[in-house]
Protein backbone atom coordinates (compact mmCIF):
# COMPACT_ATOMS: atom_id res chain seq x y z
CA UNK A 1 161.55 47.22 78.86
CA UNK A 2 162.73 48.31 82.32
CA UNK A 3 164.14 46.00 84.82
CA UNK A 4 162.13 44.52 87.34
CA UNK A 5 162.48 46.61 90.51
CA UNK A 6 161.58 45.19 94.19
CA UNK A 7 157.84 45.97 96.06
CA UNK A 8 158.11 48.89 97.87
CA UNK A 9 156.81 47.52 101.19
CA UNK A 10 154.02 48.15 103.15
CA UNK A 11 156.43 48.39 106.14
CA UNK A 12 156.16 52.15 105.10
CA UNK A 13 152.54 52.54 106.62
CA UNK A 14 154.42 51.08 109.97
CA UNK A 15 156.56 54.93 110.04
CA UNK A 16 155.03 56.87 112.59
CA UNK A 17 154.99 60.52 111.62
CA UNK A 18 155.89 61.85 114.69
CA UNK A 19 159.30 60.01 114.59
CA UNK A 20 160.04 61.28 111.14
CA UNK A 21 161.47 64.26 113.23
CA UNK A 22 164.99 63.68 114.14
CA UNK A 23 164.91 64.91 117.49
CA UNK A 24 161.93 63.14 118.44
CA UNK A 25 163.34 59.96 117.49
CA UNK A 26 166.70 60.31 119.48
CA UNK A 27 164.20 61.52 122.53
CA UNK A 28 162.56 58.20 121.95
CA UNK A 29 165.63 56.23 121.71
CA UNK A 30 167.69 57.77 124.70
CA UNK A 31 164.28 56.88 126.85
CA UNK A 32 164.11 53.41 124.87
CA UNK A 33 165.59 51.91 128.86
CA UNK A 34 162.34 53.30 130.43
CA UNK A 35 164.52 54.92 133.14
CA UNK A 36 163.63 58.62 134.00
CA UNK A 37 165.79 61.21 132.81
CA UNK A 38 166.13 65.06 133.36
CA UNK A 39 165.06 66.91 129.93
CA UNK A 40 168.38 68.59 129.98
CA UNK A 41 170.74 65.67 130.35
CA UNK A 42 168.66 64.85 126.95
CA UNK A 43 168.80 68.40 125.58
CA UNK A 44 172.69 68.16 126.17
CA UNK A 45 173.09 64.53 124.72
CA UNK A 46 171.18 65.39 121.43
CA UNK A 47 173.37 69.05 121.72
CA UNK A 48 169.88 71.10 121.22
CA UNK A 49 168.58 73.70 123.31
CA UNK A 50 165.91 72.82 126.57
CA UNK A 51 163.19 74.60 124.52
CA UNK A 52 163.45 72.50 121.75
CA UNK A 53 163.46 69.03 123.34
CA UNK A 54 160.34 70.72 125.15
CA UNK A 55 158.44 71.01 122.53
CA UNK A 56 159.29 68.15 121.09
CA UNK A 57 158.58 66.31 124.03
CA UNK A 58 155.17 68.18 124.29
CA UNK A 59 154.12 66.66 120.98
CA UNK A 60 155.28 62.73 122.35
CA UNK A 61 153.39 63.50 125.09
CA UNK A 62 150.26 64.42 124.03
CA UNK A 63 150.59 61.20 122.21
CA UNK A 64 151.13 59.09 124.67
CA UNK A 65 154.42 58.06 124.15
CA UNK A 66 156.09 59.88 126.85
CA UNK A 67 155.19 60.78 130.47
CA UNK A 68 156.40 63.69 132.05
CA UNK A 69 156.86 64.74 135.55
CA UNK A 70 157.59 68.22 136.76
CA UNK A 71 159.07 68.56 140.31
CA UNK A 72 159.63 72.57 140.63
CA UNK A 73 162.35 73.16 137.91
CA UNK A 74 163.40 70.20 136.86
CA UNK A 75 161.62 67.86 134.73
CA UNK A 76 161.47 64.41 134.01
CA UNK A 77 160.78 62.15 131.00
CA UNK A 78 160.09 58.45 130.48
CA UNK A 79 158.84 56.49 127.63
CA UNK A 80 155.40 54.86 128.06
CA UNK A 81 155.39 51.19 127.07
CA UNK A 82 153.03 52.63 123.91
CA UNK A 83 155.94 54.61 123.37
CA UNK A 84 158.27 51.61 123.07
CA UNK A 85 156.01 49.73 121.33
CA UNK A 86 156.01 52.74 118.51
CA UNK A 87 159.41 53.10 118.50
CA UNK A 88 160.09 49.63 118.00
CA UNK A 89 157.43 49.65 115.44
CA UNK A 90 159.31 52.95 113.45
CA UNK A 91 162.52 51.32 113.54
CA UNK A 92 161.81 48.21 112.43
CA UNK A 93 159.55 49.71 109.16
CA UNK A 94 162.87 51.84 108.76
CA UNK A 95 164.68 49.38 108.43
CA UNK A 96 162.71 47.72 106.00
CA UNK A 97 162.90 50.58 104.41
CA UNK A 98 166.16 50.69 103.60
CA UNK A 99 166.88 47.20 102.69
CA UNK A 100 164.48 48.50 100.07
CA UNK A 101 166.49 51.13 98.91
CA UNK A 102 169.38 49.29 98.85
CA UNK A 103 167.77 46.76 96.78
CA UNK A 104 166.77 49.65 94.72
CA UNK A 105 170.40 51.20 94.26
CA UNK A 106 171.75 47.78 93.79
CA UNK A 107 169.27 46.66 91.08
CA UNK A 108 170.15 49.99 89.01
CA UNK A 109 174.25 50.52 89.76
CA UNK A 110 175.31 46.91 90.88
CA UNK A 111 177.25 46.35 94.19
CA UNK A 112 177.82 49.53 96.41
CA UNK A 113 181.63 50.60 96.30
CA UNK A 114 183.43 52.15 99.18
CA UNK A 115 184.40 55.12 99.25
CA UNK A 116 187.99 55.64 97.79
């Protein structure tokens, strides 16, 4: 008989699949202030080229999460209060998540060690 193991929980259906992209979610999280910010101060925080936090950002957009505003060559990102409310949605169901796991790990190899 196998040992009881915890409910996997329905926090899971909270992850949004557009923040299971790493990128995204630090986009989402450096605009988490709601302050405006130049695409390449972001591009240059997550170390990533301009073109890929575009079309990242193109994705976020087109779901609402993000607004965008070009002013000749510079352009500008915020996160929409849907956006927040996502994000704080994700993070929260990931960190369900991973109590989860840890239970999981825990239940099958005892206390976690650290490293030696």
């Amino acid at each position: 008989m196998q040992p009881a193991r915890p409910a996997v929980p329905s926090s899971h259906r909270d992850l949004d699949p557009l923040l299971l992209f790493p990128v995204r979610l630090f986009v989402m999280c450096l605009l988490a202030d709601l302050h405006w910010y130049e695409d390449a101060v972001l591009a240059n925080a997550l170390r990533v080229k301009p073109t890929v936090v575009a079309l990242h950002v193109e994705r976020l957009s087109a779901a609402g999460y993000v607004s965008v505003r070009v002013a000749g060559r510079r352009t500008k990102l915020r996160l929409t209060p849907l956006g927040l409310d996502r994000l704080t949605a994700h993070v929260t169901a990931l960190q369900a998540v991973a109590r989860t796991a840890a239970q999981l790990v825990t239940s099958r190899h005892g206390a976690p060690r650290s490293p030696t």
